[in-house]
Protein backbone atom coordinates (compact mmCIF):
# COMPACT_ATOMS: atom_id res chain seq x y z
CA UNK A 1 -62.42 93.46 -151.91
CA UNK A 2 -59.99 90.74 -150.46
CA UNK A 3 -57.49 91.63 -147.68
CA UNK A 4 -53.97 92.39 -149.03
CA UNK A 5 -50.28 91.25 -147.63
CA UNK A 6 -47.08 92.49 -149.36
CA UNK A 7 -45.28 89.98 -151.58
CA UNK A 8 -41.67 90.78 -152.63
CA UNK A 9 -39.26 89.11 -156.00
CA UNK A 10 -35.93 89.69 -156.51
CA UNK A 11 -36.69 93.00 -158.66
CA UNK A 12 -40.51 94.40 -157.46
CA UNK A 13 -43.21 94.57 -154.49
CA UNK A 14 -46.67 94.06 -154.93
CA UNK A 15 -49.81 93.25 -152.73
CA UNK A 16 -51.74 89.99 -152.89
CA UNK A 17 -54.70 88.25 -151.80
CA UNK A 18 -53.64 87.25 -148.50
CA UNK A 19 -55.39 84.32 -149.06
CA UNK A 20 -53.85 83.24 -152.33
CA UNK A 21 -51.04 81.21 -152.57
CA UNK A 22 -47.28 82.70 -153.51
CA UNK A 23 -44.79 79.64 -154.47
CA UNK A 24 -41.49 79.57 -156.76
CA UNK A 25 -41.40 78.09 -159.99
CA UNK A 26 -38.63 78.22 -161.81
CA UNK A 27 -37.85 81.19 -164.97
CA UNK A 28 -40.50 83.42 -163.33
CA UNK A 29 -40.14 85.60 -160.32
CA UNK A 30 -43.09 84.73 -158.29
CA UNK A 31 -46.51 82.27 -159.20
CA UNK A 32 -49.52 83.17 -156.72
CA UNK A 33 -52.31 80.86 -156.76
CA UNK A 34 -55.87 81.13 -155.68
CA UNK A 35 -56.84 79.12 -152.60
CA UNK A 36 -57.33 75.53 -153.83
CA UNK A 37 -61.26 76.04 -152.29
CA UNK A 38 -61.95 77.96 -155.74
CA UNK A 39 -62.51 74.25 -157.88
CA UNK A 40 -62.42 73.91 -161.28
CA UNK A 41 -58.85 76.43 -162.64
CA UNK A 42 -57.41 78.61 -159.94
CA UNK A 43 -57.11 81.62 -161.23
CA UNK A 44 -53.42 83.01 -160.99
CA UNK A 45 -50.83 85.70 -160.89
CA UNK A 46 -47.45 85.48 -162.06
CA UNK A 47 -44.17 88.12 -162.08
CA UNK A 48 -41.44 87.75 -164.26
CA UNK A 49 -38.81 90.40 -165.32
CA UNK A 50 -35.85 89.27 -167.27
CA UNK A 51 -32.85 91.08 -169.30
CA UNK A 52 -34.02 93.44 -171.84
CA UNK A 53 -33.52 96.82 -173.56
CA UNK A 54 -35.47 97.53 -176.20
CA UNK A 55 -38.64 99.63 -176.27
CA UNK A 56 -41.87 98.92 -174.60
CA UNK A 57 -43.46 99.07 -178.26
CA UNK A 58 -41.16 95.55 -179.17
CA UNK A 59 -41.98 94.30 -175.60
CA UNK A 60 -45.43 94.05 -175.60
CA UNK A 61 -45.29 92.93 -179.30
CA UNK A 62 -43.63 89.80 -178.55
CA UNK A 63 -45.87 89.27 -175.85
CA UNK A 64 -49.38 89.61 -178.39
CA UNK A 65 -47.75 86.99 -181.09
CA UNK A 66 -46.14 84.76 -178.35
CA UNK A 67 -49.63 84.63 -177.13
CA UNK A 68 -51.36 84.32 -180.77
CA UNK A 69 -48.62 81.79 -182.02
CA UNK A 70 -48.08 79.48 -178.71
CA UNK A 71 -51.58 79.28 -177.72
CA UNK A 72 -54.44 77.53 -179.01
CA UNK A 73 -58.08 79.88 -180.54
CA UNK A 74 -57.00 83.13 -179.10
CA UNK A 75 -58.45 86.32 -178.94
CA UNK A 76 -57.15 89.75 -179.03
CA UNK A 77 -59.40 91.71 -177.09
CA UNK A 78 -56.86 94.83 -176.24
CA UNK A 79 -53.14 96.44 -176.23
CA UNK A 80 -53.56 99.70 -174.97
CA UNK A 81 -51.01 102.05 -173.04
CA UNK A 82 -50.46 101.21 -169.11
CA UNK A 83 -48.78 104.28 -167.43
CA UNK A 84 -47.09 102.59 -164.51
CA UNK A 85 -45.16 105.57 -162.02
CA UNK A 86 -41.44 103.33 -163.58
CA UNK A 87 -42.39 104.73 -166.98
CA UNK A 88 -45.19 103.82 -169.58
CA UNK A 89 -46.76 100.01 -170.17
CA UNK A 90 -48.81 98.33 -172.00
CA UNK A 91 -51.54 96.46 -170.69
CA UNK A 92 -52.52 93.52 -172.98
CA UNK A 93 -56.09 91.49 -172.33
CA UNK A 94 -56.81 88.29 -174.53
CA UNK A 95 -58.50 84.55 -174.08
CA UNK A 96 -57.76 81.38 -175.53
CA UNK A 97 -58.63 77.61 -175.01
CA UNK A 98 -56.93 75.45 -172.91
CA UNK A 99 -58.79 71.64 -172.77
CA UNK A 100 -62.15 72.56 -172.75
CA UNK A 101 -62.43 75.83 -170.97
CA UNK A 102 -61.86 79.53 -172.14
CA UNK A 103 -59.22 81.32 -170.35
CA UNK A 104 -59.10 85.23 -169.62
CA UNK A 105 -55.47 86.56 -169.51
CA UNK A 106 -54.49 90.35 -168.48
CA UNK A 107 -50.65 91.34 -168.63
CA UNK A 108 -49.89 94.54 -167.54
CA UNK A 109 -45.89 94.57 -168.85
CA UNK A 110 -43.44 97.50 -168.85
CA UNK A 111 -39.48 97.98 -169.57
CA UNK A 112 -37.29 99.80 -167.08
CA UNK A 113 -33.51 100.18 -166.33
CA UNK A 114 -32.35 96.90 -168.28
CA UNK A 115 -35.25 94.66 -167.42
CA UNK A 116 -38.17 93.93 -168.80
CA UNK A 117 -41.32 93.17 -166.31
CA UNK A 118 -44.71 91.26 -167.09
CA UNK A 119 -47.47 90.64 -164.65
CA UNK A 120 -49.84 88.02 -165.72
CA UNK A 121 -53.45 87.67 -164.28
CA UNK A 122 -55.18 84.34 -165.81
CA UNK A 123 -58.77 83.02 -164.61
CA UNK A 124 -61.15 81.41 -166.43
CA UNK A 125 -63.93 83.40 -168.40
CA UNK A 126 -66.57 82.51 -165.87
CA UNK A 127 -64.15 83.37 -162.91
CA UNK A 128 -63.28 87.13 -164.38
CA UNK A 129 -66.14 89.39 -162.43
CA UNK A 130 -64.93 87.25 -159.50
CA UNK A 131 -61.77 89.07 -159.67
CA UNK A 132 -61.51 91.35 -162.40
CA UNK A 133 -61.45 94.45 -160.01
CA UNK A 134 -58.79 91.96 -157.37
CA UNK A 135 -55.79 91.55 -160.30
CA UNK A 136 -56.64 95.32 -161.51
CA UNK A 137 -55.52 96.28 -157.80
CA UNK A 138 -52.53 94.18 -157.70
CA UNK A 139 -51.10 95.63 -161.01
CA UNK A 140 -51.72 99.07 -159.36
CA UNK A 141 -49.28 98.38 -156.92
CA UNK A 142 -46.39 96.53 -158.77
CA UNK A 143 -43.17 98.59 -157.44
CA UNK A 144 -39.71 98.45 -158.55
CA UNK A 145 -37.19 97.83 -155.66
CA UNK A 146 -35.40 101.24 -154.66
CA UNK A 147 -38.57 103.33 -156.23
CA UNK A 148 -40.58 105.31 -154.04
């Protein structure tokens, strides 16, 4: 297992790959990118929390048909229930085709206190062994500000 360095956003804390790559990209909290030594995609981690109150039920069913209807051949593999210590998640898992690769996407997304946070973890199909166990780790330790 890679080596691990705090990374902070405006609203959570979680540990990355020391070796990966944070940067800012404008409407999401944080982008972290493999080292560019990976070829072919770099697999990648992105945090985003925005305004929201509704229930996590709504959240992470915007997230599956946002996925289904803005993406090209992709494929449900799982929604199931996330519990995350700010309250219950959902942790969504699907691919889909981008050029002429298959991409494997993992959002572990959760509402709390007005906001609603997502967690993406996208590598290509061939890449996921590589660092299935890696973006499981990270999710483990996503950590609202002012939350012990």
């Amino acid at each position: 297992m890679s080596e691990f360095v705090l990374e902070t956003t405006p609203r959570l804390d979680f540990q990355r790959p020391t070796d990966w790559l944070p940067s800012q990209v404008d409407g999401v909290d944080r982008v972290v990118l493999a080292p560019p030594s990976w070829g072919g995609f770099r697999p990648s981690l992105v945090v985003t929390s925005q305004p929201y109150d509704g229930t996590i039920a709504k959240l992470s069913t915007f997230a599956m048909a946002a996925a289904m209807g803005d993406l090209q051949h992709t494929y449900l593999i799982a929604c199931e229930i996330w519990q995350h210590p700010a309250g219950t998640g959902r942790r969504i898992e699907y691919t889909h085709r981008l050029d002429d690769q298959v991409l494997h996407v993992q959002r572990w997304t959760f509402a709390h206190h007005g906001y609603a946070i997502d967690f993406t973890a996208t590598c290509a199909t061939t890449q996921l062994t590589s660092v299935d166990p890696m973006f499981d780790h990270v999710a483990r330790t996503l950590q609202l500000r002012g939350e012990s």
